[in-house]
PDB file of N, CA and C in Angstrom:
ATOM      1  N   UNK A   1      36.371  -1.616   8.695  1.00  0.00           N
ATOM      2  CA  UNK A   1      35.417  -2.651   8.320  1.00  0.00           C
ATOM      3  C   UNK A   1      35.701  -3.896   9.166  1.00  0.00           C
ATOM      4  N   UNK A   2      34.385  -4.585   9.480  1.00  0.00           N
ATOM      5  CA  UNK A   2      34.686  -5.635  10.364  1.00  0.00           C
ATOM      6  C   UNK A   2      34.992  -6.689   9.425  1.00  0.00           C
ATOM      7  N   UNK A   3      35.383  -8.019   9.941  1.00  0.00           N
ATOM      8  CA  UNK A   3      35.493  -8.887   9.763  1.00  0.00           C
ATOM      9  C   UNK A   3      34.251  -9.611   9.166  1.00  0.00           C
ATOM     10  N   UNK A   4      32.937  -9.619  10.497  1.00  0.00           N
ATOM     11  CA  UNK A   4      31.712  -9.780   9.397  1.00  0.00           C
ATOM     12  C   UNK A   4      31.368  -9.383   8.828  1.00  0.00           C
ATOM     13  N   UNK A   5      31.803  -8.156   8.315  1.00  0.00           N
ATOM     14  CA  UNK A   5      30.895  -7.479   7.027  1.00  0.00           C
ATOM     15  C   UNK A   5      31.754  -7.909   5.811  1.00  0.00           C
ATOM     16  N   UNK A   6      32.114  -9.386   5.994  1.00  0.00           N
ATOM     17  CA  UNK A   6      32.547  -9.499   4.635  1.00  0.00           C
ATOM     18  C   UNK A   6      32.123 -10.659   4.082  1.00  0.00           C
ATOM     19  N   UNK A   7      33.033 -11.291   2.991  1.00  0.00           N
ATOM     20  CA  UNK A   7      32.598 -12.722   2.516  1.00  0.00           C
ATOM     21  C   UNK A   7      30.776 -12.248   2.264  1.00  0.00           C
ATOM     22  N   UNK A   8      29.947 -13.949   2.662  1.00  0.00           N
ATOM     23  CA  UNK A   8      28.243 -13.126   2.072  1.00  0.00           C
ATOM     24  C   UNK A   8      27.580 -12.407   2.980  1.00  0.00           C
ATOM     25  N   UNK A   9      28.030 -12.030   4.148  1.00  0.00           N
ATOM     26  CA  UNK A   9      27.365 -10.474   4.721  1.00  0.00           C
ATOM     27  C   UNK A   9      28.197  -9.662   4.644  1.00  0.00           C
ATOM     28  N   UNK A  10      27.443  -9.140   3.037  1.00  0.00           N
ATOM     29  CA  UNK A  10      28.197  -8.072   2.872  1.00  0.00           C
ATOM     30  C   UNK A  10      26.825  -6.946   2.870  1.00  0.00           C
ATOM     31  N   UNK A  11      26.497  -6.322   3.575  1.00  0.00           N
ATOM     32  CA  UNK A  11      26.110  -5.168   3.960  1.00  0.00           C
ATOM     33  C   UNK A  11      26.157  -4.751   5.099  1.00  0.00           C
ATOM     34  N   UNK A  12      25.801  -3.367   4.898  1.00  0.00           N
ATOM     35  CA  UNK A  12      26.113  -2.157   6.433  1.00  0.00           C
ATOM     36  C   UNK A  12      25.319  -2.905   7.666  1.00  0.00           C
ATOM     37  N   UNK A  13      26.016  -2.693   8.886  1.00  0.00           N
ATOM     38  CA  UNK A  13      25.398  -3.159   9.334  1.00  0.00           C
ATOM     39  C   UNK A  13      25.430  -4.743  10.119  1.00  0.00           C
ATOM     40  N   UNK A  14      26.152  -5.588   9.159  1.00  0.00           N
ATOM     41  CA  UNK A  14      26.115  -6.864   9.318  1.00  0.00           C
ATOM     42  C   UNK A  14      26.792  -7.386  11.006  1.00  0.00           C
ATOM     43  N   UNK A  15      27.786  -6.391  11.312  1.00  0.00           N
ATOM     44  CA  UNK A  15      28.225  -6.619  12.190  1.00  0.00           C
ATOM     45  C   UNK A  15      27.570  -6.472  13.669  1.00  0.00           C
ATOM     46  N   UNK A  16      26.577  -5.816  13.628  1.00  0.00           N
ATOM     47  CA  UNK A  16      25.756  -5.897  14.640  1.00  0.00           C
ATOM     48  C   UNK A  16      25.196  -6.833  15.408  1.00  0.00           C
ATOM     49  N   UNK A  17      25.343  -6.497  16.896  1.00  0.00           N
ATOM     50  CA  UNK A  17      24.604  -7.600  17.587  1.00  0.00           C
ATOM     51  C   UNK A  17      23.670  -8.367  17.405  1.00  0.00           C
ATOM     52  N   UNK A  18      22.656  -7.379  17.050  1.00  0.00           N
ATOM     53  CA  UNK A  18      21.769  -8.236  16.682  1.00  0.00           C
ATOM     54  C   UNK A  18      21.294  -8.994  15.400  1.00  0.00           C
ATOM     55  N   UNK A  19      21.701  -8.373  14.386  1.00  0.00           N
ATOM     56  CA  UNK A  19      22.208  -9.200  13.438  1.00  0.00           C
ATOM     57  C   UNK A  19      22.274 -10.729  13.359  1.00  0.00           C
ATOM     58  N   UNK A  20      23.986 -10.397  14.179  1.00  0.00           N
ATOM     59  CA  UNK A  20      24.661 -11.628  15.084  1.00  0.00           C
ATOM     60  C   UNK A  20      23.534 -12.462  15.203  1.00  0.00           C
ATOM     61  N   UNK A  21      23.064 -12.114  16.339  1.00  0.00           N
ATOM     62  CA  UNK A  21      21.769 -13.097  17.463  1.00  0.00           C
ATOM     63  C   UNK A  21      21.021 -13.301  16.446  1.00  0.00           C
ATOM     64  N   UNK A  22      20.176 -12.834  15.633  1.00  0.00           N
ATOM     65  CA  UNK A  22      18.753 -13.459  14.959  1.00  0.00           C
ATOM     66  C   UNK A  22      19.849 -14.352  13.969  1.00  0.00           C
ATOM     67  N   UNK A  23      20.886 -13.885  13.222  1.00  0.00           N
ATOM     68  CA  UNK A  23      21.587 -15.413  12.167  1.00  0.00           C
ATOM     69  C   UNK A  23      21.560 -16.814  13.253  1.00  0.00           C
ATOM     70  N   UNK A  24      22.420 -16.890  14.373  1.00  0.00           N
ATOM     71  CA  UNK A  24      22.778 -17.490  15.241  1.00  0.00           C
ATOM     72  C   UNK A  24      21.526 -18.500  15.545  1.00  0.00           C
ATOM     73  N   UNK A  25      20.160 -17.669  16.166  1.00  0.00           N
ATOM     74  CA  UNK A  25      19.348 -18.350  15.782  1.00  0.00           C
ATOM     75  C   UNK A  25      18.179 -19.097  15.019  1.00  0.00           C
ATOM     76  N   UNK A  26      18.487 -18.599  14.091  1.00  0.00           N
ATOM     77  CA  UNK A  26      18.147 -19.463  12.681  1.00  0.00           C
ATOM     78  C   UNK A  26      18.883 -20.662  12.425  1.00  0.00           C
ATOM     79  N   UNK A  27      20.046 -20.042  12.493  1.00  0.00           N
ATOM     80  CA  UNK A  27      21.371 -21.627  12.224  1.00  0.00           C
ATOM     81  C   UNK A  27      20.765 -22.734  13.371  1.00  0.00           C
ATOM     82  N   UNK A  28      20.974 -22.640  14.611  1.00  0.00           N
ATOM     83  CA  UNK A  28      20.772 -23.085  15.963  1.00  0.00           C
ATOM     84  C   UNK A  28      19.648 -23.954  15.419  1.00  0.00           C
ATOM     85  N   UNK A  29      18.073 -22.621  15.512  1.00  0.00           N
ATOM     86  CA  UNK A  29      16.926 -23.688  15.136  1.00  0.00           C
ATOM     87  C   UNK A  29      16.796 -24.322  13.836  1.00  0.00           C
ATOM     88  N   UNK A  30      17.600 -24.213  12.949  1.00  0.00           N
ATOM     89  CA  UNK A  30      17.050 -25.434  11.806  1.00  0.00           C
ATOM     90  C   UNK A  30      18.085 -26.547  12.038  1.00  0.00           C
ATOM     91  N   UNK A  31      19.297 -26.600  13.047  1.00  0.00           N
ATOM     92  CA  UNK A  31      19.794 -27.316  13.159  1.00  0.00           C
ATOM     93  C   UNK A  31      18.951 -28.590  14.128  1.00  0.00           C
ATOM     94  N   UNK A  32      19.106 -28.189  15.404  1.00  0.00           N
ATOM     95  CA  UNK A  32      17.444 -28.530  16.059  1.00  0.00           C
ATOM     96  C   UNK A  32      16.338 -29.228  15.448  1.00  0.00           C
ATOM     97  N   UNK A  33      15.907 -28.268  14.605  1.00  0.00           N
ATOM     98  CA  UNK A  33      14.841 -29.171  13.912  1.00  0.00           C
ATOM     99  C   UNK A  33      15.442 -30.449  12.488  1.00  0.00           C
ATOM    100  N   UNK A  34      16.362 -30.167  12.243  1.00  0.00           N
ATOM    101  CA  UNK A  34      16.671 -31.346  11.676  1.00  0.00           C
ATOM    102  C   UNK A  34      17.109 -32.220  12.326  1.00  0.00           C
ATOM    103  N   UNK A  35      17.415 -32.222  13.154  1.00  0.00           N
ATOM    104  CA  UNK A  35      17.872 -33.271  14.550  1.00  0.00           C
ATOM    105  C   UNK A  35      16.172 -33.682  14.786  1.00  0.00           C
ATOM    106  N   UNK A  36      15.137 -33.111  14.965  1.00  0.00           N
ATOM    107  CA  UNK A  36      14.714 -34.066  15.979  1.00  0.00           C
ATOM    108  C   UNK A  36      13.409 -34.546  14.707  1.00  0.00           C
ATOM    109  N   UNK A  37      13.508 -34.089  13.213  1.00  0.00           N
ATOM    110  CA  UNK A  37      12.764 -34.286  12.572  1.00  0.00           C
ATOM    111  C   UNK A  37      14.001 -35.958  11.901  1.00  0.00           C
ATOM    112  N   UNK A  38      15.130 -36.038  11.790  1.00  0.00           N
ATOM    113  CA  UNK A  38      15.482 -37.137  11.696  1.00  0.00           C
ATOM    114  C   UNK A  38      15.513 -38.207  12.470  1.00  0.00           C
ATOM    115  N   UNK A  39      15.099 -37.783  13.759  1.00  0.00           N
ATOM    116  CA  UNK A  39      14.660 -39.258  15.018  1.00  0.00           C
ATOM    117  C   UNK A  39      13.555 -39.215  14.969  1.00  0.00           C
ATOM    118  N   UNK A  40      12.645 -38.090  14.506  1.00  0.00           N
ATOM    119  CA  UNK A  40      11.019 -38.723  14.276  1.00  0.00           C
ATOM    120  C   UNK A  40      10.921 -39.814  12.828  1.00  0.00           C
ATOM    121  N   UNK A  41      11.827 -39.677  12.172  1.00  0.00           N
ATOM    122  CA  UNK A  41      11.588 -40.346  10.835  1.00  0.00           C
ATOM    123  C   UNK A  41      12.451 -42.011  11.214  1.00  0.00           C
ATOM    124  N   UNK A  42      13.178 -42.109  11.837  1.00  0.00           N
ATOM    125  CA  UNK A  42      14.347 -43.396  12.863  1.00  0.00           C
ATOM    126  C   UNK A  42      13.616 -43.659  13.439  1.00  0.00           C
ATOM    127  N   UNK A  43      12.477 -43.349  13.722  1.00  0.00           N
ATOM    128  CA  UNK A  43      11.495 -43.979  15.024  1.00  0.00           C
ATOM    129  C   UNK A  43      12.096 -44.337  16.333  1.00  0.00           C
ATOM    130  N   UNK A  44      13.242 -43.149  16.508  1.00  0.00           N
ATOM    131  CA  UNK A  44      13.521 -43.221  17.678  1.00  0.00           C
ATOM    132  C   UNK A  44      13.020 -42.312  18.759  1.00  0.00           C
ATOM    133  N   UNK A  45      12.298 -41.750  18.196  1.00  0.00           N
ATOM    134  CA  UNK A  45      11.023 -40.910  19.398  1.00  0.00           C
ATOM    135  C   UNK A  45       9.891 -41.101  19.014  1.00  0.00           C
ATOM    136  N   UNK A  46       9.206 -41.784  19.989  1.00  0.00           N
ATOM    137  CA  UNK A  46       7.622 -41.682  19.491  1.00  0.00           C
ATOM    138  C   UNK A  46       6.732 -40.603  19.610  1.00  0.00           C
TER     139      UNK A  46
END
């Protein structure tokens, strides 16, 4: 058993690449978008 298939991915599977890649970018883009949705609200980008 891997390492990621534990803690809350816990199912078959979890350890997979791609897996991996689509979590990765989910995390990535809502990080992103809370970044640039808090400088639209700072009015530091118009």
């Amino acid at each position: 058993m891997s390492d990621l298939n534990r803690g809350i991915m816990k199912f078959d599977g979890a350890d997979q690449p791609l897996v991996i890649g689509i979590t990765a970018f989910v995390v990535l883009s809502s990080i992103v978008a809370l970044i640039v949705w808090a400088l639209k609200v700072a009015y530091a980008v118009n």
